[in-house]
Protein backbone atom coordinates (compact mmCIF):
# COMPACT_ATOMS: atom_id res chain seq x y z
CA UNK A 1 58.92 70.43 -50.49
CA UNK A 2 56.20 71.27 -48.00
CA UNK A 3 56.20 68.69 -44.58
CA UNK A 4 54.16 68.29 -41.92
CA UNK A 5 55.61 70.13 -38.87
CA UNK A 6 52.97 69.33 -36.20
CA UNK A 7 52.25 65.17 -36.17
CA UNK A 8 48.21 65.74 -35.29
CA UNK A 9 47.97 61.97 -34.17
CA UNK A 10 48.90 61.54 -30.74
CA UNK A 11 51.84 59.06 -30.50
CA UNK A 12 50.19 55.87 -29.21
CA UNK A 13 47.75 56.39 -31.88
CA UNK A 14 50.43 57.06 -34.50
CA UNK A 15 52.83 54.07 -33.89
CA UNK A 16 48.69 52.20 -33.70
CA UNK A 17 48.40 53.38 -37.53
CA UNK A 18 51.60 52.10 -38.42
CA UNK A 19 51.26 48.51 -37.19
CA UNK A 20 47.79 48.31 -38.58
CA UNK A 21 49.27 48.74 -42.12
CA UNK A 22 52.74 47.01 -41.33
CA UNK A 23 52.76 43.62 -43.27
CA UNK A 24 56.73 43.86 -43.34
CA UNK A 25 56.72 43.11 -39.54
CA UNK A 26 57.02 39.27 -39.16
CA UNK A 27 55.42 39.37 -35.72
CA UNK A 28 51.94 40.77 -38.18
CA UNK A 29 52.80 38.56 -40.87
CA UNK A 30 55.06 35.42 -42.32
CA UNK A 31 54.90 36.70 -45.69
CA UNK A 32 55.10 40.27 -45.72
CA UNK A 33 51.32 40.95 -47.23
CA UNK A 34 48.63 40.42 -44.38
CA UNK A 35 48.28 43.43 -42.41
CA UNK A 36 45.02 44.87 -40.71
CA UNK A 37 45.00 47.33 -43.85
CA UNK A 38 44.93 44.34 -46.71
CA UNK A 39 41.10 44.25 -45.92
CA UNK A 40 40.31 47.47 -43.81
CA UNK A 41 42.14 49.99 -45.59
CA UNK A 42 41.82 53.11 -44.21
CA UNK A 43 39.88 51.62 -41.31
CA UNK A 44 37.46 50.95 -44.03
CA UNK A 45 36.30 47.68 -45.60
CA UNK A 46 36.61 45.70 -48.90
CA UNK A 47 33.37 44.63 -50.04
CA UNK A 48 34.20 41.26 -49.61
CA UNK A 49 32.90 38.40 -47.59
CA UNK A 50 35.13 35.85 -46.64
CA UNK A 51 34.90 32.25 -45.48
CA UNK A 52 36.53 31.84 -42.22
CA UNK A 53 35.44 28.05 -41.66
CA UNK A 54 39.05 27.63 -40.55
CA UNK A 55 38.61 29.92 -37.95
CA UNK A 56 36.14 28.45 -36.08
CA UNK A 57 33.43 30.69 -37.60
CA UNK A 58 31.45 30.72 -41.23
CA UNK A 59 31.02 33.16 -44.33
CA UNK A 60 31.45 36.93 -42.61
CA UNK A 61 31.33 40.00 -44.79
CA UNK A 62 33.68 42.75 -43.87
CA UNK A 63 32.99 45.30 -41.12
CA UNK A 64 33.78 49.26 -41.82
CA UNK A 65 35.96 49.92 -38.23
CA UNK A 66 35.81 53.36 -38.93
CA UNK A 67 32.97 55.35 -36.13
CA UNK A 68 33.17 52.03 -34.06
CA UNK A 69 35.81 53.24 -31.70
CA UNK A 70 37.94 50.32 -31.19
CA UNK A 71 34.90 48.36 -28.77
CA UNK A 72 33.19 51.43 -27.71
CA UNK A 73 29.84 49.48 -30.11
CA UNK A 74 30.63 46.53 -27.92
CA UNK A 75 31.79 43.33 -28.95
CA UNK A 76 34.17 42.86 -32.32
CA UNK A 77 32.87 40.43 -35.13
CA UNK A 78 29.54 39.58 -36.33
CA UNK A 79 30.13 36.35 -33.83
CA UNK A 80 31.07 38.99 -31.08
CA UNK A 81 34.19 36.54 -30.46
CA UNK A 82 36.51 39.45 -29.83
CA UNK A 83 36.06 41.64 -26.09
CA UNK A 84 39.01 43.91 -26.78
CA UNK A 85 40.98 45.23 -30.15
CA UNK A 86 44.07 42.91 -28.70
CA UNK A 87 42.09 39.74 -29.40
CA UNK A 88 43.68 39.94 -32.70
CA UNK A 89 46.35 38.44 -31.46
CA UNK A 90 44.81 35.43 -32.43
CA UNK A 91 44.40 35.89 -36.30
CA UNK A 92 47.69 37.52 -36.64
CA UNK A 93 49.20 34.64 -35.25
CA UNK A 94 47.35 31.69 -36.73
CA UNK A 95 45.36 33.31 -40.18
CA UNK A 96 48.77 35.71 -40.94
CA UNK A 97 51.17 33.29 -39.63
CA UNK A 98 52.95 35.99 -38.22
CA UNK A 99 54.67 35.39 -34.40
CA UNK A 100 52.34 37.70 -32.87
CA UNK A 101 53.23 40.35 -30.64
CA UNK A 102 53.08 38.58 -27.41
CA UNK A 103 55.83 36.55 -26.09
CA UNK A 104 54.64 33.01 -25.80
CA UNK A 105 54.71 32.95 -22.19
CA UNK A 106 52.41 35.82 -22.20
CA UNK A 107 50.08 34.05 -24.54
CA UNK A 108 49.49 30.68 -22.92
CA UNK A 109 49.50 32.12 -19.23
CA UNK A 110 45.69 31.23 -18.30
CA UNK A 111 43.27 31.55 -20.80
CA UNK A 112 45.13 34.67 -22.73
CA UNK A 113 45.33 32.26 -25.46
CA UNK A 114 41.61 31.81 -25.66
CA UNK A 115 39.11 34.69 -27.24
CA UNK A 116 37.42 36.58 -24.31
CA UNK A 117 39.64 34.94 -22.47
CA UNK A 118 41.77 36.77 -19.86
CA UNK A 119 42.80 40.32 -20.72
CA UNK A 120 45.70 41.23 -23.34
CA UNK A 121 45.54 44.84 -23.01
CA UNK A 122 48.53 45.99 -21.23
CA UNK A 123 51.10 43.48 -21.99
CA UNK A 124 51.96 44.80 -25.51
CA UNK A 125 52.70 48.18 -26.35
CA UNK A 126 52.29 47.57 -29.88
CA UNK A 127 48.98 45.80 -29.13
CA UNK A 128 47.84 48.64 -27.56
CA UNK A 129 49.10 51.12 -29.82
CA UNK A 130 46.61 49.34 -32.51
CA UNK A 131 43.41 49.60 -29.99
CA UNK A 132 44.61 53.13 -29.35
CA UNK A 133 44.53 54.00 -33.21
CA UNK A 134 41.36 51.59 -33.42
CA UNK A 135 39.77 53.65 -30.66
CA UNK A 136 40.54 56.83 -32.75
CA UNK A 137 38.32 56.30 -35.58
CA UNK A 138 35.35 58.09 -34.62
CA UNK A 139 33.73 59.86 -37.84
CA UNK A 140 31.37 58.10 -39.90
CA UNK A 141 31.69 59.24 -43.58
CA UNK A 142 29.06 61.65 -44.60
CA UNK A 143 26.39 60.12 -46.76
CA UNK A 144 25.69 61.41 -50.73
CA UNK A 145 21.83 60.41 -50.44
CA UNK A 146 21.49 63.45 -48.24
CA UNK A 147 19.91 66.74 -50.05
CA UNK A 148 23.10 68.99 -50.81
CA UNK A 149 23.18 71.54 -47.66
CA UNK A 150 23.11 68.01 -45.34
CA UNK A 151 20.14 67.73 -44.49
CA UNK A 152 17.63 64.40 -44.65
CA UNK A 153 15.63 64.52 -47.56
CA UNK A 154 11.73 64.43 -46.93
CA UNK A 155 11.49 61.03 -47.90
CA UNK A 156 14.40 60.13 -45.26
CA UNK A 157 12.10 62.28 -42.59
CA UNK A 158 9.28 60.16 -43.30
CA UNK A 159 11.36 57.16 -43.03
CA UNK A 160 12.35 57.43 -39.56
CA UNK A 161 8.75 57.29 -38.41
CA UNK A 162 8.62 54.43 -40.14
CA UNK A 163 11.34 52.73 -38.71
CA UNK A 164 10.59 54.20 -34.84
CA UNK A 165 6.99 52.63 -36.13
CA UNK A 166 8.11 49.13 -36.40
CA UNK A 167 10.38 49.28 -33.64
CA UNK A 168 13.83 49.00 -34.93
CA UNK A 169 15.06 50.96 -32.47
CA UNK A 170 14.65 47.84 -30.47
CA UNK A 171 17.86 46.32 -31.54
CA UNK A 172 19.22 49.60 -33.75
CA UNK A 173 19.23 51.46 -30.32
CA UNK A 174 20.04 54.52 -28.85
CA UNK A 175 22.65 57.01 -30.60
CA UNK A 176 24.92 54.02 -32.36
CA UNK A 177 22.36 52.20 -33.78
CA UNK A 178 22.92 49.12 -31.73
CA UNK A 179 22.53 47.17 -29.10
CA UNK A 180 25.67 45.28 -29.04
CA UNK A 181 27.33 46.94 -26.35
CA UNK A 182 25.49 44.47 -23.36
CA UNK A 183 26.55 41.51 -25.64
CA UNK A 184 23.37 40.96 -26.82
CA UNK A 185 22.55 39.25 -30.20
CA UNK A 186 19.82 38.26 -32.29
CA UNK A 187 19.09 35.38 -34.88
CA UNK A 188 17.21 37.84 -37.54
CA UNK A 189 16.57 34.91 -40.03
CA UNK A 190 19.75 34.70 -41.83
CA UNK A 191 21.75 32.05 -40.00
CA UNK A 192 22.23 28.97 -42.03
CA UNK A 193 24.86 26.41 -42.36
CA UNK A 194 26.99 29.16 -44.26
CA UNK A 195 26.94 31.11 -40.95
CA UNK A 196 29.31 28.42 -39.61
CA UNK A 197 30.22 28.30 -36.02
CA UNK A 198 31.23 30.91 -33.27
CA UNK A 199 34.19 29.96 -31.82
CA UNK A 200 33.91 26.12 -32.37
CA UNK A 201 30.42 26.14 -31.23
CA UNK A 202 26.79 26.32 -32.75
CA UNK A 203 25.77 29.97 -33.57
CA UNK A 204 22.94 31.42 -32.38
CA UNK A 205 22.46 34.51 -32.89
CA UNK A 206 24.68 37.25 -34.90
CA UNK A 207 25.80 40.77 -33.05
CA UNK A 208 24.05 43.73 -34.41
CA UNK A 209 25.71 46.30 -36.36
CA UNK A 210 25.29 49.65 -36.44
CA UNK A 211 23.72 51.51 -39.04
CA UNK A 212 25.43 54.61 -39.20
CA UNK A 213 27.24 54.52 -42.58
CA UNK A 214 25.32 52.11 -44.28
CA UNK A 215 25.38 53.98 -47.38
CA UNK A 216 28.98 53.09 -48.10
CA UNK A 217 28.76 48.94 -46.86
CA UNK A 218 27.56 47.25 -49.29
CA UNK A 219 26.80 44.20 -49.74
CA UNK A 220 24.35 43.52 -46.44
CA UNK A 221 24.13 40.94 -43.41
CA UNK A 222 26.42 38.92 -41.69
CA UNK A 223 27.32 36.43 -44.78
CA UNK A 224 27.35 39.74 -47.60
CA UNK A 225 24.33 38.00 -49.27
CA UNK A 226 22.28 40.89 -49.50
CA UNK A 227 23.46 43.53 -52.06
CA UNK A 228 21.15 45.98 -51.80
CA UNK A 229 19.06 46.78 -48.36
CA UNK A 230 15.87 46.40 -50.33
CA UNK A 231 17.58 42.69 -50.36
CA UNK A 232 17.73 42.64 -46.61
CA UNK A 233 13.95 42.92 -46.35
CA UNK A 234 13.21 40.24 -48.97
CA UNK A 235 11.41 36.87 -48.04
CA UNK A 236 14.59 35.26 -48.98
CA UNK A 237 16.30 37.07 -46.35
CA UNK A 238 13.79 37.89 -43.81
CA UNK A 239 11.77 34.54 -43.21
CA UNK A 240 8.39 35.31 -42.52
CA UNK A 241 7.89 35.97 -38.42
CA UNK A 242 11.45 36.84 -38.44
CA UNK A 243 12.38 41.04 -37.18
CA UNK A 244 13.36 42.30 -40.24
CA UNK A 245 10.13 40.65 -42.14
CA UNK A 246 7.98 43.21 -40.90
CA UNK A 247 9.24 46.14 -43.16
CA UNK A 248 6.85 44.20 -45.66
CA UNK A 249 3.80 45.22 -43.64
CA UNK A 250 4.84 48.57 -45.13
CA UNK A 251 3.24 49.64 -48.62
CA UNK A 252 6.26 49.96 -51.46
CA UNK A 253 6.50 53.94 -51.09
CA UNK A 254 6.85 53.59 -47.38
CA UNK A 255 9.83 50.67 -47.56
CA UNK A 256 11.64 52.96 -49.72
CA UNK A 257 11.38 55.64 -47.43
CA UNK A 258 12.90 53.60 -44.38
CA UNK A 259 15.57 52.79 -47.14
CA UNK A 260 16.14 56.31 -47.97
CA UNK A 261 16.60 56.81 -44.04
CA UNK A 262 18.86 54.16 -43.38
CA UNK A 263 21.18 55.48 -46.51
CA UNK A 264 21.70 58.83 -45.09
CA UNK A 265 22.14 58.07 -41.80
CA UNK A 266 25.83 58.98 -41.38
CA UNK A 267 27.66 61.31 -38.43
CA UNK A 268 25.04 62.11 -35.40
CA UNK A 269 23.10 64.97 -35.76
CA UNK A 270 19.60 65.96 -36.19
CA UNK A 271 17.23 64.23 -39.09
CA UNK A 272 16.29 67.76 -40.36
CA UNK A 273 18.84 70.20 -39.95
CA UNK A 274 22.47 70.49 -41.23
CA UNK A 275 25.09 70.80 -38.22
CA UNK A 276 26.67 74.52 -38.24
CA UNK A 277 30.22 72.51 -38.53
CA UNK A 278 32.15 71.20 -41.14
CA UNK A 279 30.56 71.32 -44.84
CA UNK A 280 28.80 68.63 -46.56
CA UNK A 281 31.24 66.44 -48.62
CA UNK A 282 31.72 66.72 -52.57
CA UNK A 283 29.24 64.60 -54.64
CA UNK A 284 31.49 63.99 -57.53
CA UNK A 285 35.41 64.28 -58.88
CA UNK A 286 36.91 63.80 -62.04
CA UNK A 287 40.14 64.07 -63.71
CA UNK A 288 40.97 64.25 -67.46
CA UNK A 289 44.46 63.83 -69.48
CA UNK A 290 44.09 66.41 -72.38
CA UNK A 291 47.73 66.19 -73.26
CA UNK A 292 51.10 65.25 -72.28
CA UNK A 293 51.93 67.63 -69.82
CA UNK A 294 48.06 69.04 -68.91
CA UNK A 295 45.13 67.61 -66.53
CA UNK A 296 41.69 68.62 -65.98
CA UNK A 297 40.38 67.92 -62.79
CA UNK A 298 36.15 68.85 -61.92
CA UNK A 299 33.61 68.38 -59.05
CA UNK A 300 30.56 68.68 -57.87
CA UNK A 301 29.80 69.82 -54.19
CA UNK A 302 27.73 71.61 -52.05
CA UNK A 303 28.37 75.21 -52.03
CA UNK A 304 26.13 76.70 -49.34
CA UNK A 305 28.55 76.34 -46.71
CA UNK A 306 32.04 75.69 -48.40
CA UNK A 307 34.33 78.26 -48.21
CA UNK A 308 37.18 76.17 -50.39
CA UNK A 309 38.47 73.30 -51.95
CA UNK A 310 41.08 71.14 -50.74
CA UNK A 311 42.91 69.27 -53.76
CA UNK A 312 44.90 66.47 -52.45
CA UNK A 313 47.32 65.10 -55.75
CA UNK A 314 49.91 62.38 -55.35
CA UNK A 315 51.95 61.87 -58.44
CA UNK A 316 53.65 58.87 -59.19
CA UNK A 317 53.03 57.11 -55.28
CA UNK A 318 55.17 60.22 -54.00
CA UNK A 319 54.25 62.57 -51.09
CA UNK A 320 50.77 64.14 -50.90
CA UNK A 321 50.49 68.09 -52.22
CA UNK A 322 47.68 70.02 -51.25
CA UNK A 323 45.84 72.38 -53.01
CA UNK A 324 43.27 75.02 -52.08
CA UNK A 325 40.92 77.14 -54.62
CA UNK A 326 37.91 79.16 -53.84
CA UNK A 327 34.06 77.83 -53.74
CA UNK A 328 33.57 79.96 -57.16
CA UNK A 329 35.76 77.12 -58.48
CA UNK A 330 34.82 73.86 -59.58
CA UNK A 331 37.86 72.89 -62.16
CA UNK A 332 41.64 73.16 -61.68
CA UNK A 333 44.00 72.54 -64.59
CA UNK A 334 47.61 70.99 -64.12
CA UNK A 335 50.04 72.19 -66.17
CA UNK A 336 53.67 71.94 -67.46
CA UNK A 337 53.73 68.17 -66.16
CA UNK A 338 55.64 65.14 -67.64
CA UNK A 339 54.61 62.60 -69.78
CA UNK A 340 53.33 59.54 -68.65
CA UNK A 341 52.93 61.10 -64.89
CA UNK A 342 50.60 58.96 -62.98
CA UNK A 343 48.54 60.89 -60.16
CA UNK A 344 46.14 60.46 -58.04
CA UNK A 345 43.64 62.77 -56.78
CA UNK A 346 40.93 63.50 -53.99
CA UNK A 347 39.27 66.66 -52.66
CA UNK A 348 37.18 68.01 -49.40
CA UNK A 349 35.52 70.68 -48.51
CA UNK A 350 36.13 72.96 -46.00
CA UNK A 351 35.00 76.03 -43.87
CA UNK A 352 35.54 78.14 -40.60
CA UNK A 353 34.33 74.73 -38.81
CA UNK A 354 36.62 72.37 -40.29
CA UNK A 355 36.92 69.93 -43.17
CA UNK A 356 34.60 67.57 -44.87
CA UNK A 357 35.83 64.15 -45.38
CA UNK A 358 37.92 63.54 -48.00
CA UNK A 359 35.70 62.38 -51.38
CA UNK A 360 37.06 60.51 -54.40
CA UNK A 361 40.45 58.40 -55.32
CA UNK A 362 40.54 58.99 -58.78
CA UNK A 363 43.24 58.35 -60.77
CA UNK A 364 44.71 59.65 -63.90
CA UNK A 365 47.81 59.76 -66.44
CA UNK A 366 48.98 62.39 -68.50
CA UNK A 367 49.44 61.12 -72.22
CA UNK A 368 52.79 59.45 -73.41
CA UNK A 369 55.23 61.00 -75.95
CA UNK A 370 53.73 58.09 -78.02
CA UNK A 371 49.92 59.19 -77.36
CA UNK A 372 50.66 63.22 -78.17
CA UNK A 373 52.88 62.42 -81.17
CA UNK A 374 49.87 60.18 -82.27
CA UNK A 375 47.17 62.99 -81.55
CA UNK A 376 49.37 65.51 -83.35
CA UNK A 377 49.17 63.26 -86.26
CA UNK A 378 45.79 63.55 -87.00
CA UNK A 379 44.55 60.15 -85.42
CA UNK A 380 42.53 59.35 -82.58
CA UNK A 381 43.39 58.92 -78.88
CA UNK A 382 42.75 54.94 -78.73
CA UNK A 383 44.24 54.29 -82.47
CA UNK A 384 45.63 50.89 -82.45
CA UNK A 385 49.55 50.90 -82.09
CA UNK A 386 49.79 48.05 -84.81
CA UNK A 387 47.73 49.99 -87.21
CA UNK A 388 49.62 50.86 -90.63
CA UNK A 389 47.85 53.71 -92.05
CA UNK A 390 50.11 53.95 -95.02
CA UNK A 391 50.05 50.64 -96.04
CA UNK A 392 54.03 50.68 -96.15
CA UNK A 393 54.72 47.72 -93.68
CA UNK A 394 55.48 49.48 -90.37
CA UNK A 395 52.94 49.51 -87.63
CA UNK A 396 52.12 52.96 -86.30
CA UNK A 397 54.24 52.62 -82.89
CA UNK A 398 57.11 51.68 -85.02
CA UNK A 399 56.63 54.91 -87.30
CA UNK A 400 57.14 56.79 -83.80
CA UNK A 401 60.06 54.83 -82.64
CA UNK A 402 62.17 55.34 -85.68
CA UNK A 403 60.88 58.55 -86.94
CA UNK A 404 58.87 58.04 -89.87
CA UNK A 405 56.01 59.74 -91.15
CA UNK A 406 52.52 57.76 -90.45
CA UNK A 407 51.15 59.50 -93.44
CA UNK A 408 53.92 58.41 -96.25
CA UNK A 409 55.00 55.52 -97.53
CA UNK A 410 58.48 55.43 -96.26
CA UNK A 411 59.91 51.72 -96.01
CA UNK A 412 63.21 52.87 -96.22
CA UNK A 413 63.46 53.99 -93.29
CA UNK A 414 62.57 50.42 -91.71
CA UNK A 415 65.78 48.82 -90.01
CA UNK A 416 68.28 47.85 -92.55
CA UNK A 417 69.36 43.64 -92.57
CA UNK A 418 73.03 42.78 -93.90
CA UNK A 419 75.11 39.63 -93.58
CA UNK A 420 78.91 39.53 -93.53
CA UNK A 421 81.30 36.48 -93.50
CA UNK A 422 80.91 36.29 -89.84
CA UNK A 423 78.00 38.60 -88.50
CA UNK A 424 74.68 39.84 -89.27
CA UNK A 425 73.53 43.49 -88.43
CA UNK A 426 70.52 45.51 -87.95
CA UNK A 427 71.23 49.38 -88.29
CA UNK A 428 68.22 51.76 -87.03
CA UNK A 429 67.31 55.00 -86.03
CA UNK A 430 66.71 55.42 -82.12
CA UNK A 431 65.10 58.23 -82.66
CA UNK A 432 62.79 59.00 -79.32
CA UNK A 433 65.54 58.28 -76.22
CA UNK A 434 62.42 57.27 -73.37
CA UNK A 435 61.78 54.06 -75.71
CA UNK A 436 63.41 50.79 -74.88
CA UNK A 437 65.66 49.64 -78.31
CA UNK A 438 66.51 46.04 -78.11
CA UNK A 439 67.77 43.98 -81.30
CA UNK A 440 66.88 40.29 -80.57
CA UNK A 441 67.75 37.03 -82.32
CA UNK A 442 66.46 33.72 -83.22
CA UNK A 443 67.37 30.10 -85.02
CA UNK A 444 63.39 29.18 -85.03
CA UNK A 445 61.49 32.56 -85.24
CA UNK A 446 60.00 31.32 -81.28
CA UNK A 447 62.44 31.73 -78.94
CA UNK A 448 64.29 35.09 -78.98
CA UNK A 449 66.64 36.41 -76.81
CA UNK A 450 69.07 39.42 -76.63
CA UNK A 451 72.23 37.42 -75.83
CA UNK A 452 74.61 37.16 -77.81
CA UNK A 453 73.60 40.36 -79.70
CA UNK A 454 75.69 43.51 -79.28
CA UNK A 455 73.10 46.13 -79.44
CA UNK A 456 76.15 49.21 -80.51
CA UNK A 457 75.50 52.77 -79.34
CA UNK A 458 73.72 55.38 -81.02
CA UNK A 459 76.08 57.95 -83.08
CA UNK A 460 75.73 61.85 -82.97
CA UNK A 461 72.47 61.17 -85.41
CA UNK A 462 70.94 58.76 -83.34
CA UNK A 463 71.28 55.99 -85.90
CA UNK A 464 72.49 52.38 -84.27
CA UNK A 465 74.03 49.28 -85.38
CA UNK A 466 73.56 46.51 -83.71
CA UNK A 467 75.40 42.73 -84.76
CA UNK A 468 75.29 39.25 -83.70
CA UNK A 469 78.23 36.35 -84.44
CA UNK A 470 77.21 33.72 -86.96
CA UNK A 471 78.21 30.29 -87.87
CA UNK A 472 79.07 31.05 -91.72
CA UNK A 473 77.68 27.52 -92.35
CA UNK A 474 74.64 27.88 -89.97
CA UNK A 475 71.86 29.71 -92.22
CA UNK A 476 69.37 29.60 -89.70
CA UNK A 477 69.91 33.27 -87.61
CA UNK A 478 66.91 35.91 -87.68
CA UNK A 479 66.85 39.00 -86.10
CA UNK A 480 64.02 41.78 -85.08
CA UNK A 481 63.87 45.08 -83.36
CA UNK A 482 61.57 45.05 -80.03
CA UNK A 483 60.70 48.62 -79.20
CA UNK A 484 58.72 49.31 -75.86
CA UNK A 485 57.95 52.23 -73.46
């Protein structure tokens, strides 16, 4: 199989990756599920807002780390209660109860065991690895509101005079969007008693984030109570007098221009023209089972400066296999796969400049044995497996499992009961070998279990007989055939 021969992450970066997703690593976390990745996967976020009252802090809705740099934005948090990526020291050992990876010494020396306290950085290579690999993350994720060469829409255009109008530059300075770098923060209207504390203390203001990316963080604000940036600039949100109130001064077209801006702000460059670099990422991806062994995948992108397509497919959690097709193409079929194969799929664009980011996780499943021999059979796709279309008794995934024709009436060929002197029996046909045959038996027709039923072999014609001891004065034995994928 194809491997990577040249490692393009430099190694302090690399082994940074690899602690940010290690939960197995009891110094990250006591129970082997809390890593940096369970809510920042990817260096992403997940939508969430969580209450950290415990921590000292409030209701905070989860920040995308990818473009920030590690603290190149300034402060970490919407509390700004982190100086440098090591800081997390302190919620990997107290909120993942993992050891941490400072020796203990290290940790209470001074005020190391403090937030902004004295320096970490330096005392833990693995601490530094992870600011190293936080530091990496420097591309913001191209937005889909954009016009399909890249370039702001007209609306967007007119949207940044509106929000150079109002002044949101003020705060939403400079290249990043922010002015959190000099520590500064601002109470915009939205602190409540939700908002909690910042690091034991009142709260009184809340860092500002950047705005680069904003398409893809939903919900809004410091306490995710805003799902929709029209939201933000509602009276509910933005108190009258307060910054962000002021949008209203603008007439309905104009807000949604500003909101048109702020959703395709993504990577720097210019509000009206399309960087001659990478190409614009796809808009859409989809994958369709149309059999057991054949998927459909289709997209959407920008062609104007797309050379080809880069088909990333995982099957079955196994190592990624790229693909690459022309920009004439906007379908690939996979064929002569295996039933049931799960895969996943994603695609980019690319051209002489490089590669868009990477656009989709869809997933998809080619049909079962069960699901073609269904379709061949004349019924739908999503038939009900406990349908009995010929009215002879045996549900339609039991027709499969032992061979029977869903169109006749064919009871005989349902498993076969007999009693002898000291035994019972079930005799069957096994006749599709990736199904699970087990014979089970009761006293009550509740409880079932397999033991003490020997469940025989199948002969050369696949047929099985399966017993189970009896008490010849004990009357009370059942048995029944549990079939499953």
């Amino acid at each position: 199989m194809p491997a990577v021969s040249v490692e393009k992450l430099l190694p302090q970066v690399l082994a940074g990756k690899k602690v940010f997703y290690n939960a197995a690593d009891l110094r990250m976390s006591n129970e082997g599920y809390l890593s940096c990745a369970t809510c920042h996967l990817d260096g992403g976020h997940d939508g969430r807002t969580w209450d950290f009252t415990d921590r000292g802090e409030g209701l905070r809705n989860t920040t995308d780390l990818r473009a920030r740099a590690g603290t190149a934005h300034g402060p970490i948090h919407w509390s700004a209660n982190f100086d440098e990526i090591q800081d997390f020291e302190h919620d990997i050992r107290n909120s993942f109860g993992g050891t941490g990876f400072l020796a203990d010494a290290q940790f209470h020396n001074g005020t190391r065991d403090q937030p902004l306290g004295d320096p970490k950085s330096g005392l833990s290579p693995e601490l530094d690895a992870l600011a190293a690999y936080l530091a990496s993350l420097t591309d913001y994720p191209a937005s889909p509101h954009r016009d399909p060469a890249g370039n702001m829409t007209p609306s967007a255009v007119a949207g940044r005079g509106h929000f150079q109008s109002l002044a949101c530059n003020t705060c939403h300075a400079q290249d990043r969007f922010t002015d959190s770098a000099p520590g500064l923060m601002h109470d915009v209207g939205t602190i409540s008693t939700a908002t909690g504390q910042r690091l034991g203390a009142p709260i009184t203001g809340i860092d500002t984030p950047t705005l680069r990316g904003l398409w893809e963080t939903p919900p809004y604000l410091h306490d995710g109570s805003a799902p929709t940036l029209a939201d933000v600039f509602a009276e509910s949100k933005a108190p009258v007098n307060s910054p962000h109130a002021t949008v209203r001064t603008l007439s309905a077209a104009a807000q949604q221009q500003l909101i048109d801006y702020l959703l395709q702000l993504d990577f720097p460059r210019d509000a009206t023209t399309a960087p001659a670099a990478a190409p614009a990422q796809p808009i859409s991806l989809s994958a369709t089972a149309s059999s057991a062994s054949h998927l459909d995948l289709a997209w959407i992108a920008p062609v104007s400066t797309t050379e080809s397509y880069v088909i990333e497919s995982i099957l079955n959690n196994g190592q990624p296999q790229e693909t690459v097709v022309s920009s004439a193409e906007q379908a690939l079929a996979f064929t002569a796969l295996n039933p049931a194969s799960a895969f996943s799929f994603r695609i980019r664009t690319r051209n002489v400049h490089g590669d868009s980011e990477w656009f989709g996780a869809v997933l998809a499943r080619t049909w079962s044995l069960y699901q073609q021999w269904t379709v061949n059979a004349g019924f739908p796709l999503a038939t009900d497996p406990s349908d009995d279309n010929d009215n002879d008794g045996i549900s339609l995934w039991l027709e499969y499992a032992l061979g029977l024709d869903p169109h006749e009436s064919d009871s005989d060929g349902a498993p076969k009961f007999s009693k002898a002197q000291n035994h019972l029996s079930l005799d069957y046909l096994q006749a599709h070998p990736e199904l699970t045959y087990r014979v089970e038996t009761s006293t009550n027709l509740r409880d079932w279990t397999a033991l003490p039923v020997n469940q025989g072999t199948p002969d050369s014609n696949q047929k099985v007989i399966a017993t189970t001891p009896i008490d010849p004065e004990d009357d009370r034995r059942f048995l029944r055939l549990n079939v499953t994928e």
